[in-house]
C-alpha atoms as a PDB file:
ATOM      1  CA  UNK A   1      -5.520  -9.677 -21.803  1.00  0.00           C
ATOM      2  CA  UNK A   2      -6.542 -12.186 -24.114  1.00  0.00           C
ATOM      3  CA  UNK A   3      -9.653 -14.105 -23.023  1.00  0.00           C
ATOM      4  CA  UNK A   4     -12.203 -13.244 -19.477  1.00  0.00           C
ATOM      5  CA  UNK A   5     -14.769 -14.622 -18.065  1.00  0.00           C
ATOM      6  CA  UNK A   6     -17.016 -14.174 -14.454  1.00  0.00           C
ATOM      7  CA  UNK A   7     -18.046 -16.975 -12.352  1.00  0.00           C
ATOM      8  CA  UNK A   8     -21.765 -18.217 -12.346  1.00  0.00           C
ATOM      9  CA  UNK A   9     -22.143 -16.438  -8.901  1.00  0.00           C
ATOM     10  CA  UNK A  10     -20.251 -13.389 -10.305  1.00  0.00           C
ATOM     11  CA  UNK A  11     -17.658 -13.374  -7.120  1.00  0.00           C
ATOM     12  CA  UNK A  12     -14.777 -14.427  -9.438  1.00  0.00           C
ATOM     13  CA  UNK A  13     -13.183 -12.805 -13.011  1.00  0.00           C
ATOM     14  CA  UNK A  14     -10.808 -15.505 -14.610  1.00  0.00           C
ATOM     15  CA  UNK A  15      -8.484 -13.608 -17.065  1.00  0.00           C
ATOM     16  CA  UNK A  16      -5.359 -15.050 -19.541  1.00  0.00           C
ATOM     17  CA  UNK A  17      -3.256 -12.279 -18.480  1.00  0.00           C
ATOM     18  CA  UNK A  18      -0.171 -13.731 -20.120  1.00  0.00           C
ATOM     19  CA  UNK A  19       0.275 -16.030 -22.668  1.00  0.00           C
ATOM     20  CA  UNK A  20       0.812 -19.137 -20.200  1.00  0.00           C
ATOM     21  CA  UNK A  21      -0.748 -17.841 -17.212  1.00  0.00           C
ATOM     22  CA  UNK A  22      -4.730 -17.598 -15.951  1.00  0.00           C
ATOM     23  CA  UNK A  23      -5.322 -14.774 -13.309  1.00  0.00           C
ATOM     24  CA  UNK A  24      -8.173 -14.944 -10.786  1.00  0.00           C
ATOM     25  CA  UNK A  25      -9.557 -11.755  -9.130  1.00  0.00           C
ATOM     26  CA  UNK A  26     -12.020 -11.301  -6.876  1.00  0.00           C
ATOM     27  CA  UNK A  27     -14.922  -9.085  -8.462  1.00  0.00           C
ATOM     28  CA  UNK A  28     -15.616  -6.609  -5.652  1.00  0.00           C
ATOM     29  CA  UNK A  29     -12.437  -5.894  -4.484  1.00  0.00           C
ATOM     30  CA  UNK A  30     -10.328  -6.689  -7.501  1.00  0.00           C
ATOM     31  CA  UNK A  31      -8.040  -7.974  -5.361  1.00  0.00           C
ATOM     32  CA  UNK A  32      -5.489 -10.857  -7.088  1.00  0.00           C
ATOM     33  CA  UNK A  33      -6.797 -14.599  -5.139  1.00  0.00           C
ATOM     34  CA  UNK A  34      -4.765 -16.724  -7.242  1.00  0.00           C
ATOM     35  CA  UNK A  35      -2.713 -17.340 -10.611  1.00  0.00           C
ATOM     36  CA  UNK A  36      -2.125 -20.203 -12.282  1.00  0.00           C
ATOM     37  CA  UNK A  37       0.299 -21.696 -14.719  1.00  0.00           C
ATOM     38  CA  UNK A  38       0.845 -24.970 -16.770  1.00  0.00           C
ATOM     39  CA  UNK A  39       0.053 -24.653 -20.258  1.00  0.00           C
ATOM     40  CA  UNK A  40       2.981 -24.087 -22.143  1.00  0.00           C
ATOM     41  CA  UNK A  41       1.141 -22.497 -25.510  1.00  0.00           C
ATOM     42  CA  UNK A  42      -0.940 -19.327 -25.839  1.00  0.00           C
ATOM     43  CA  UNK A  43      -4.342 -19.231 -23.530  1.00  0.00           C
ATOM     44  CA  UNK A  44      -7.199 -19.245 -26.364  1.00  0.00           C
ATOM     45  CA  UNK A  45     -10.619 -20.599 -23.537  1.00  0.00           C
ATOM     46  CA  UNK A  46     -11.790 -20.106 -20.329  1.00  0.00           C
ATOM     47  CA  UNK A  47     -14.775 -21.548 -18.966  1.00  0.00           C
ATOM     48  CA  UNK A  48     -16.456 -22.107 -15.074  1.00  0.00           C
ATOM     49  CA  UNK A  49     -18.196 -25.214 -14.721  1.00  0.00           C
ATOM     50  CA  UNK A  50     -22.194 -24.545 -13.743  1.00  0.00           C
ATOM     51  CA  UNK A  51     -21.501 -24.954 -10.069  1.00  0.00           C
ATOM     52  CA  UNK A  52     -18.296 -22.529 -10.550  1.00  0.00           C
ATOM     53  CA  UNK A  53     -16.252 -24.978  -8.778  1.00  0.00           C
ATOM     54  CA  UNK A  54     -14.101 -25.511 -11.682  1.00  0.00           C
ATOM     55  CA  UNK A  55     -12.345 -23.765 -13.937  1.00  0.00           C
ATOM     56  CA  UNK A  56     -11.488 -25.090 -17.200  1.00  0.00           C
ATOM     57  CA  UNK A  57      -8.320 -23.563 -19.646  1.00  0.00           C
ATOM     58  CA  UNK A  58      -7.279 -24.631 -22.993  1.00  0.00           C
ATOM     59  CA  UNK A  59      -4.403 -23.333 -25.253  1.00  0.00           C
ATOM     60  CA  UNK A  60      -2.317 -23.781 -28.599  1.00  0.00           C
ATOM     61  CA  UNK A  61      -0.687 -26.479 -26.875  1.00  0.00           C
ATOM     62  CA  UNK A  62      -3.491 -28.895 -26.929  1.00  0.00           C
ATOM     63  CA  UNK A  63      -3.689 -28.882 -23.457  1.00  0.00           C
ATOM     64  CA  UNK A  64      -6.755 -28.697 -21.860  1.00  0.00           C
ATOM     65  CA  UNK A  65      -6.291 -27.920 -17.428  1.00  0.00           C
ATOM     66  CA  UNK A  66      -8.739 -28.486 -14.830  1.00  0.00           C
ATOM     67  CA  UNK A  67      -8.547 -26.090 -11.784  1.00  0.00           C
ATOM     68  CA  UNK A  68     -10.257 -26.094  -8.476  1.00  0.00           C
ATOM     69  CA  UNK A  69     -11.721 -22.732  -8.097  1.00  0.00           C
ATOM     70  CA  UNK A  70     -11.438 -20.571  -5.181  1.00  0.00           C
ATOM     71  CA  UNK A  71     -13.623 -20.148  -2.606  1.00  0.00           C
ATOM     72  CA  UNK A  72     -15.630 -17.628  -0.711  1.00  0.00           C
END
């Protein structure tokens, strides 16, 4: 693991589990609820928007991705 961080409402832990990939688990039950993949260099940021509707990753590729968190 690389880089974590929790939602604003602290339902949701985003993790760079891999190099290329962004794991989201659910806090209570630490259940998997979705992974996602599309930077092609190593994870380096995470970050939730205020409303933790968004999730925002960057990585050594100079990619920065916009995802649509999960909901409840």
């Amino acid at each position: 693991m690389r880089y974590a961080i929790c939602s604003p409402d602290g339902n949701t832990l985003a993790i760079f589990y891999t190099s290329t990939k962004v794991k989201l688990c659910n806090i209570a039950t630490g259940r998997e609820v979705a992974t996602l993949q599309g930077h092609e260099g190593f994870g380096m940021y995470l970050a939730f928007s205020h409303d933790g509707l968004t999730l925002a990753s960057a990585s050594n590729d100079r990619t920065v991705r916009l995802w649509r968190a999960p909901r409840k």
